[in-house]
PDB file of N, CA and C in Angstrom:
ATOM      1  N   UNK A   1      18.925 180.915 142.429  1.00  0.00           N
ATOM      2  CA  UNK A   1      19.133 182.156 143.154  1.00  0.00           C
ATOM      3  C   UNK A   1      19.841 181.841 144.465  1.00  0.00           C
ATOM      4  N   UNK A   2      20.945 182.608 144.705  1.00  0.00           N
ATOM      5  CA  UNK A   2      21.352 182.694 145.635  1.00  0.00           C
ATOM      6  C   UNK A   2      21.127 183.839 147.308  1.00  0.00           C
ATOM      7  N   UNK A   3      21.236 183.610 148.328  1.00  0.00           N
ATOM      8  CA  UNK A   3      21.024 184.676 149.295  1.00  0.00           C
ATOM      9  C   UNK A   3      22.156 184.299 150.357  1.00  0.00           C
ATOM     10  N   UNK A   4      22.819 185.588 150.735  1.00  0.00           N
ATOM     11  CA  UNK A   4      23.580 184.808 151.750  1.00  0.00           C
ATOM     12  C   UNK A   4      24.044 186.524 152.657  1.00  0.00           C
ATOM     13  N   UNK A   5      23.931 185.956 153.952  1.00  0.00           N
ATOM     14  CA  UNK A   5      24.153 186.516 155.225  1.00  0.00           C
ATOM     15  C   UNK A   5      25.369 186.966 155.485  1.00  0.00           C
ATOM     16  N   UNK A   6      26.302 188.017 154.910  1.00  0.00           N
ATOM     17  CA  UNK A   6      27.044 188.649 155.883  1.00  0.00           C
ATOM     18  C   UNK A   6      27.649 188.609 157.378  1.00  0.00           C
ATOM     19  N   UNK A   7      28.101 187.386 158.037  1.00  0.00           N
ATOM     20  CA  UNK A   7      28.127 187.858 159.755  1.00  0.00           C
ATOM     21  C   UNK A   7      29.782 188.200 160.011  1.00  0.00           C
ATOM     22  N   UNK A   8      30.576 188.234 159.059  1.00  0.00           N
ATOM     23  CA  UNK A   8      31.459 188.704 159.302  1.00  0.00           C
ATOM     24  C   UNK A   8      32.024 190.515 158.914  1.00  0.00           C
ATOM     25  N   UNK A   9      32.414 190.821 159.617  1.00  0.00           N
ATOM     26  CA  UNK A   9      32.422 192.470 159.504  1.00  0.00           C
ATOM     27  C   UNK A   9      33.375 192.937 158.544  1.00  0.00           C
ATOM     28  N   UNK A  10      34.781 191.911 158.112  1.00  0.00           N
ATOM     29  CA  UNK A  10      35.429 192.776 157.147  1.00  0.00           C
ATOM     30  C   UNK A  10      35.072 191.651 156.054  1.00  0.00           C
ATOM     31  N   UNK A  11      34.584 190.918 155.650  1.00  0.00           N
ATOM     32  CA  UNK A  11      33.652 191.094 154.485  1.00  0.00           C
ATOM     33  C   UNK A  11      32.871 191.589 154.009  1.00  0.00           C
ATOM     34  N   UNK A  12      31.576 192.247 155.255  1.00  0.00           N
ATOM     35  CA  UNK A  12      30.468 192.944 154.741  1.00  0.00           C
ATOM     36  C   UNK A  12      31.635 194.364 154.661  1.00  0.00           C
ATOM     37  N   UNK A  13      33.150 195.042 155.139  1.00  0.00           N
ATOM     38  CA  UNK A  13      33.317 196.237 154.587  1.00  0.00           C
ATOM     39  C   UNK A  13      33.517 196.196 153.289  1.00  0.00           C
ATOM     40  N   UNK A  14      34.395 194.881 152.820  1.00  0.00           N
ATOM     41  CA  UNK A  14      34.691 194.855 151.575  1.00  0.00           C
ATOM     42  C   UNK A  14      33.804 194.645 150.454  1.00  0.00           C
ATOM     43  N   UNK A  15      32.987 194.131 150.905  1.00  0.00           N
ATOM     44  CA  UNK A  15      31.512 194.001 150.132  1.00  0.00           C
ATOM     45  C   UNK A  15      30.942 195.720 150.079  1.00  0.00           C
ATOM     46  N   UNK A  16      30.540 196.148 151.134  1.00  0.00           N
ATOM     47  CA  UNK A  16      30.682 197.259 151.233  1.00  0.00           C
ATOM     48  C   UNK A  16      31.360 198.541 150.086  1.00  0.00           C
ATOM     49  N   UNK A  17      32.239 198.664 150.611  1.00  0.00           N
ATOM     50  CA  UNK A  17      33.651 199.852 150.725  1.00  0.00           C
ATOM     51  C   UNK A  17      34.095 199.939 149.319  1.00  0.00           C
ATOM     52  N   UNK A  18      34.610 198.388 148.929  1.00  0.00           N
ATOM     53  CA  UNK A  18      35.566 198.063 147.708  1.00  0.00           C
ATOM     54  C   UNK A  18      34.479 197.567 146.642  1.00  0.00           C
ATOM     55  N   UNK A  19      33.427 197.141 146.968  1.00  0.00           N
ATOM     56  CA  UNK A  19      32.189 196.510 145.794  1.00  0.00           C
ATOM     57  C   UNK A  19      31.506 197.647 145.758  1.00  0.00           C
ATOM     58  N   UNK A  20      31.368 198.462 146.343  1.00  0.00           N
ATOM     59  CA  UNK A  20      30.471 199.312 146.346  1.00  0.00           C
ATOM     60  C   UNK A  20      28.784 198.475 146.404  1.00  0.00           C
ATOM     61  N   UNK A  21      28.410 197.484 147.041  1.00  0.00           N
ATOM     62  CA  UNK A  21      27.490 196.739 147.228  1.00  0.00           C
ATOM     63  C   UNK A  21      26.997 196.159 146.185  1.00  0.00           C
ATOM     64  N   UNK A  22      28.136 195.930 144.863  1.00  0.00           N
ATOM     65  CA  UNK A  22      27.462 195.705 143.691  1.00  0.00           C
ATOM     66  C   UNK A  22      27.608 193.785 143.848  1.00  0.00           C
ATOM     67  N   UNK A  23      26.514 193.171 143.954  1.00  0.00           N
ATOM     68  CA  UNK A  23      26.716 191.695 143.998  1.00  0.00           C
ATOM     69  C   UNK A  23      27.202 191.113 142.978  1.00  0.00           C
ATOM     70  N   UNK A  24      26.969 191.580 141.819  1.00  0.00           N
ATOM     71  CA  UNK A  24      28.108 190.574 140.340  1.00  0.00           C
ATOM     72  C   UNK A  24      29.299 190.927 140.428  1.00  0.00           C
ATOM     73  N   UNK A  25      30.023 191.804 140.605  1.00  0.00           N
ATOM     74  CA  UNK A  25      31.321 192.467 140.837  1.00  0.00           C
ATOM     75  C   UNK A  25      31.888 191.360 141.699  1.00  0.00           C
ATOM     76  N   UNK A  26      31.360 191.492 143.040  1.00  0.00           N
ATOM     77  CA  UNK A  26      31.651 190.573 143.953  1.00  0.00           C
ATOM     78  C   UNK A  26      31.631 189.189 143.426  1.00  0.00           C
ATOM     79  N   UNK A  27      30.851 188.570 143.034  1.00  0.00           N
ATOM     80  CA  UNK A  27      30.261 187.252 142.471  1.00  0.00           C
ATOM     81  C   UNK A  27      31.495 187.044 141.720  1.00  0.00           C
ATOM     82  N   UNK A  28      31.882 187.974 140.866  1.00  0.00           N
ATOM     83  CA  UNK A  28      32.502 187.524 139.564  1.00  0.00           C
ATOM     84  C   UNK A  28      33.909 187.591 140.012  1.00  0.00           C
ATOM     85  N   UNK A  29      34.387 188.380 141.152  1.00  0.00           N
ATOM     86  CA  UNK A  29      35.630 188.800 141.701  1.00  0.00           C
ATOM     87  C   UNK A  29      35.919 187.184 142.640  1.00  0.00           C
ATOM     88  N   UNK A  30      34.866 186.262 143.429  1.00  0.00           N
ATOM     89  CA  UNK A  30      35.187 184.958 144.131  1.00  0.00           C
ATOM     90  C   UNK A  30      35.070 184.550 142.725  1.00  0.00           C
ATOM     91  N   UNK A  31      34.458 184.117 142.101  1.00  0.00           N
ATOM     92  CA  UNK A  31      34.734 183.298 140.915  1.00  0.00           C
ATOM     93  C   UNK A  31      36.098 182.917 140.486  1.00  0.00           C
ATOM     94  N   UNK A  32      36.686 184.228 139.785  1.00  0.00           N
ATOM     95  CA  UNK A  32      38.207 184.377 139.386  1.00  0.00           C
ATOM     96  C   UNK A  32      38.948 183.954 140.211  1.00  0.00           C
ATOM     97  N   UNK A  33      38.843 184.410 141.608  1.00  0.00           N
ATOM     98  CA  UNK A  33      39.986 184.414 142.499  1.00  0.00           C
ATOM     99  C   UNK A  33      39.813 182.419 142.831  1.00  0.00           C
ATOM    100  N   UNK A  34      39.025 181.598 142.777  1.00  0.00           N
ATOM    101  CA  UNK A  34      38.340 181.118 142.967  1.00  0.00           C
ATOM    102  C   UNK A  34      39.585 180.181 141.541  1.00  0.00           C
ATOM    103  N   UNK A  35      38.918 180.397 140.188  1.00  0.00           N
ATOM    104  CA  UNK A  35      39.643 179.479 139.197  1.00  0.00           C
ATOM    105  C   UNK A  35      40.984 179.661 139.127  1.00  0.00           C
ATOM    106  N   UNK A  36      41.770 180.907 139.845  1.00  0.00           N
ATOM    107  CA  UNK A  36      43.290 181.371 139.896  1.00  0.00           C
ATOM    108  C   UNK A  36      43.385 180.498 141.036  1.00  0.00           C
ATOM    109  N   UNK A  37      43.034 180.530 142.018  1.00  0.00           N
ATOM    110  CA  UNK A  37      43.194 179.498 143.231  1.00  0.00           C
ATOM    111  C   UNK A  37      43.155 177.970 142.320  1.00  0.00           C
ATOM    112  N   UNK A  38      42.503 177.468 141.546  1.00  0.00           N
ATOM    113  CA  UNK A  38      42.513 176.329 141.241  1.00  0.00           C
ATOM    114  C   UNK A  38      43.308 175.602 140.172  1.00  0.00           C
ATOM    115  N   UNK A  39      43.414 176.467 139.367  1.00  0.00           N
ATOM    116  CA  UNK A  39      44.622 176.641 138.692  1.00  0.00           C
ATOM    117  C   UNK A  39      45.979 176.472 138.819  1.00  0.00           C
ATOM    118  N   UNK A  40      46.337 177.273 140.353  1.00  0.00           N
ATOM    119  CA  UNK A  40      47.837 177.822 140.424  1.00  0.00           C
ATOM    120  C   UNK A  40      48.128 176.458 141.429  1.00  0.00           C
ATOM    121  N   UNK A  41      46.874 175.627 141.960  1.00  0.00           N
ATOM    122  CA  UNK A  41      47.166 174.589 142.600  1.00  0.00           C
ATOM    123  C   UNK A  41      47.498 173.192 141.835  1.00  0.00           C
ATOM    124  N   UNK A  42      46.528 172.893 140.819  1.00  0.00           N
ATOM    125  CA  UNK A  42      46.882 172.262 139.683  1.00  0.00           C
ATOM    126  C   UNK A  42      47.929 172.237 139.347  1.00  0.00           C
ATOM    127  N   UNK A  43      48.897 173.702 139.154  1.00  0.00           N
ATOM    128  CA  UNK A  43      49.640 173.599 138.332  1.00  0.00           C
ATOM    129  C   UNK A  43      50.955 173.382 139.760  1.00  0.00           C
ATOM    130  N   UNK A  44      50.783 174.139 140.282  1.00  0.00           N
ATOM    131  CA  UNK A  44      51.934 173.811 141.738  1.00  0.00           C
ATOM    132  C   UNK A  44      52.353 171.915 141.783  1.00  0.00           C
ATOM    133  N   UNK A  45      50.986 171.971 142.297  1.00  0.00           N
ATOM    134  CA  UNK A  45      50.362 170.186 142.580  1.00  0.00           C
ATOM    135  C   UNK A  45      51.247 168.965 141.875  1.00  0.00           C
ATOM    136  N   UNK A  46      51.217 169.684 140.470  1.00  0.00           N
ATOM    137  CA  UNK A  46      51.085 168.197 139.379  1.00  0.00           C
ATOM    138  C   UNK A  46      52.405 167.344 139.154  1.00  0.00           C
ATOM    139  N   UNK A  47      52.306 166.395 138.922  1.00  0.00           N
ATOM    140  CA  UNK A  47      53.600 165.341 138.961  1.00  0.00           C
ATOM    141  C   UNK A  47      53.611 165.701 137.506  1.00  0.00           C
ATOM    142  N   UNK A  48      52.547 165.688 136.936  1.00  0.00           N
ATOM    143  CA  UNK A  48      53.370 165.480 135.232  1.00  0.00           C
ATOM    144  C   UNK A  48      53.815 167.199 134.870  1.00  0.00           C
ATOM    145  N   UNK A  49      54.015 167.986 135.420  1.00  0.00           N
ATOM    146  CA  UNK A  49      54.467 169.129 135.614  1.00  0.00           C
ATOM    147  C   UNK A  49      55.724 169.033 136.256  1.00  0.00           C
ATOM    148  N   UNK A  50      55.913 168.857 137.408  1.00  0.00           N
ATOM    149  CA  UNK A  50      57.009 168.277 138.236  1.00  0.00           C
ATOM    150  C   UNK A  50      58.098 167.371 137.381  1.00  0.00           C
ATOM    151  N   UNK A  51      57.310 166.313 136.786  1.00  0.00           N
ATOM    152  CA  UNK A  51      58.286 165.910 135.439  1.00  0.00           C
ATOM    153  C   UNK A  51      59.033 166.498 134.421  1.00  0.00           C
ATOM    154  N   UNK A  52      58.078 167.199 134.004  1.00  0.00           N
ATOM    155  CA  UNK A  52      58.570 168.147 132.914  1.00  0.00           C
ATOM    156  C   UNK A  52      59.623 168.820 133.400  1.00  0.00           C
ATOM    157  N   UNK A  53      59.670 169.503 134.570  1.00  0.00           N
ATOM    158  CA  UNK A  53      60.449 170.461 134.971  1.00  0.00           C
ATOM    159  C   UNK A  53      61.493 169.101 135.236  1.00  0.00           C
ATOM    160  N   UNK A  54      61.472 168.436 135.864  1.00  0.00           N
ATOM    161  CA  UNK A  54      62.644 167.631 135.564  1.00  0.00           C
ATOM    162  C   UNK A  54      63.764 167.269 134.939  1.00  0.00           C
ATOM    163  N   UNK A  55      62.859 167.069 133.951  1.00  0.00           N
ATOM    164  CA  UNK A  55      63.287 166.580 132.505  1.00  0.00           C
ATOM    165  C   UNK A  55      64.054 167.532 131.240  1.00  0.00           C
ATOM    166  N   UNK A  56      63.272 168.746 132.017  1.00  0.00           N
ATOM    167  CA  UNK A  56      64.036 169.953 131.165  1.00  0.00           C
ATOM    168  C   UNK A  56      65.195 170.196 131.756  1.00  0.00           C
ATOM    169  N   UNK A  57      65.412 170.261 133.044  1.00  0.00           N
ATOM    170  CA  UNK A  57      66.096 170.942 133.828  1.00  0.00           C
ATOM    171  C   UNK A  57      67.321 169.453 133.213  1.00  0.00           C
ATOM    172  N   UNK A  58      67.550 168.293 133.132  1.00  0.00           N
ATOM    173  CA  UNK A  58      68.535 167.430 133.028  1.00  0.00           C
ATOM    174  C   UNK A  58      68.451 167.251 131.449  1.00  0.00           C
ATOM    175  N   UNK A  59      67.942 167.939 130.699  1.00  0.00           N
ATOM    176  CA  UNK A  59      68.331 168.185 128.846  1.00  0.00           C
ATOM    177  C   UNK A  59      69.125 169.257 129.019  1.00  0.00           C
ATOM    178  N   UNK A  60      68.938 170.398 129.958  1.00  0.00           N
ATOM    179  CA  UNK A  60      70.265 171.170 129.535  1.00  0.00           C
ATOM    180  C   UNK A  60      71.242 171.245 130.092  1.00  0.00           C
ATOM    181  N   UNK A  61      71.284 170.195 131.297  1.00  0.00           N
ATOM    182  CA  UNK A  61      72.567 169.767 131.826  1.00  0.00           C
ATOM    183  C   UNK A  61      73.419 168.670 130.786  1.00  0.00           C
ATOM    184  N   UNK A  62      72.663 167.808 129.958  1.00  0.00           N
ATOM    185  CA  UNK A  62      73.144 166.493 129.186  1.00  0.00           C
ATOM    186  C   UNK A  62      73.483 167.412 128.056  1.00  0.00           C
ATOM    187  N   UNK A  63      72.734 168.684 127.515  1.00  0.00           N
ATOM    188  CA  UNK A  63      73.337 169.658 126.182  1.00  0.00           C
ATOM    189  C   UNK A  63      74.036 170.635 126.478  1.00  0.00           C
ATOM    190  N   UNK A  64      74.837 170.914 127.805  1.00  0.00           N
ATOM    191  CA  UNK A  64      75.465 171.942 127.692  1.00  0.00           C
ATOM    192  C   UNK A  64      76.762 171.316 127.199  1.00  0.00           C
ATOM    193  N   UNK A  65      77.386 172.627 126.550  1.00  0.00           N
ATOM    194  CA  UNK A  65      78.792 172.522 125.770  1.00  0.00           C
ATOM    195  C   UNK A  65      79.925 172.873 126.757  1.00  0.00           C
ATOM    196  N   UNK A  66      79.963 172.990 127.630  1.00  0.00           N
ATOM    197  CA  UNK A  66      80.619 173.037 128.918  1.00  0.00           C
ATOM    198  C   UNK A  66      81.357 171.789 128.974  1.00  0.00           C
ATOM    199  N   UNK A  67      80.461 171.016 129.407  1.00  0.00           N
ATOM    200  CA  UNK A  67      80.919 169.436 129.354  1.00  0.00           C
ATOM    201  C   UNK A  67      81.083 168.339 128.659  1.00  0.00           C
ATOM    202  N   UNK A  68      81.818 169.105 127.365  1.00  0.00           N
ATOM    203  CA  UNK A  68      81.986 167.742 126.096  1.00  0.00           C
ATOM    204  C   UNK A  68      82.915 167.094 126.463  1.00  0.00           C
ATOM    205  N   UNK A  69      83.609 167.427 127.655  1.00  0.00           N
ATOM    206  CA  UNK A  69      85.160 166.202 128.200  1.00  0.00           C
ATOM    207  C   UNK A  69      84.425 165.492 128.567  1.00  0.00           C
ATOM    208  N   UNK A  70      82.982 165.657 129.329  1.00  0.00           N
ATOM    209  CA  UNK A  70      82.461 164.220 130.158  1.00  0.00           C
ATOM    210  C   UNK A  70      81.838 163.493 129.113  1.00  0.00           C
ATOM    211  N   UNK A  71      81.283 164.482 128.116  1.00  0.00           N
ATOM    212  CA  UNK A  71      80.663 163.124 127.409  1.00  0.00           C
ATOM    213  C   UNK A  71      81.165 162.716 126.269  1.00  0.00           C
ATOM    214  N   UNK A  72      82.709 163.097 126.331  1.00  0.00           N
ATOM    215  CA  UNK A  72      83.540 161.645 125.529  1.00  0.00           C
ATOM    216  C   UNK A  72      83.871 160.835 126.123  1.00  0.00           C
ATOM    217  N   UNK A  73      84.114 160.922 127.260  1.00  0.00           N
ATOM    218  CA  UNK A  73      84.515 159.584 128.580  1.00  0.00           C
ATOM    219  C   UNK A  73      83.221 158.502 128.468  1.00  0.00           C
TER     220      UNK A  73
END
């Protein structure tokens, strides 16, 4: 079980106002925002992501048909 103190004022409105004081709503609303935060950092973050995008990004520079003069030279 959890209990926790309110001392800031535009949390307790939004807790308030926008939850309508419902605590799982709330609970479940930091949760999400919470695994989207962890997620979108992961995925920002990652080198083997960062690779990929790399790697894609210089396959369709090496397959475009644009440049079959360079790659008969």
């Amino acid at each position: 079980m959890l209990t926790l103190k309110i001392e800031d004022e535009r949390i307790e409105h939004i807790f308030l106002n926008e939850f309508h004081s419902n605590k799982d709503k709330f609970f479940e609303f930091i949760q999400n925002s919470y695994e989207t935060m962890k997620s979108s950092k992961n995925t920002d973050n990652s080198d083997e992501n960062f690779i990929y995008l790399q790697e894609s990004s210089m396959s369709k520079t090496w397959d475009n048909d644009d440049d079959k003069v360079w790659d008969e030279l």
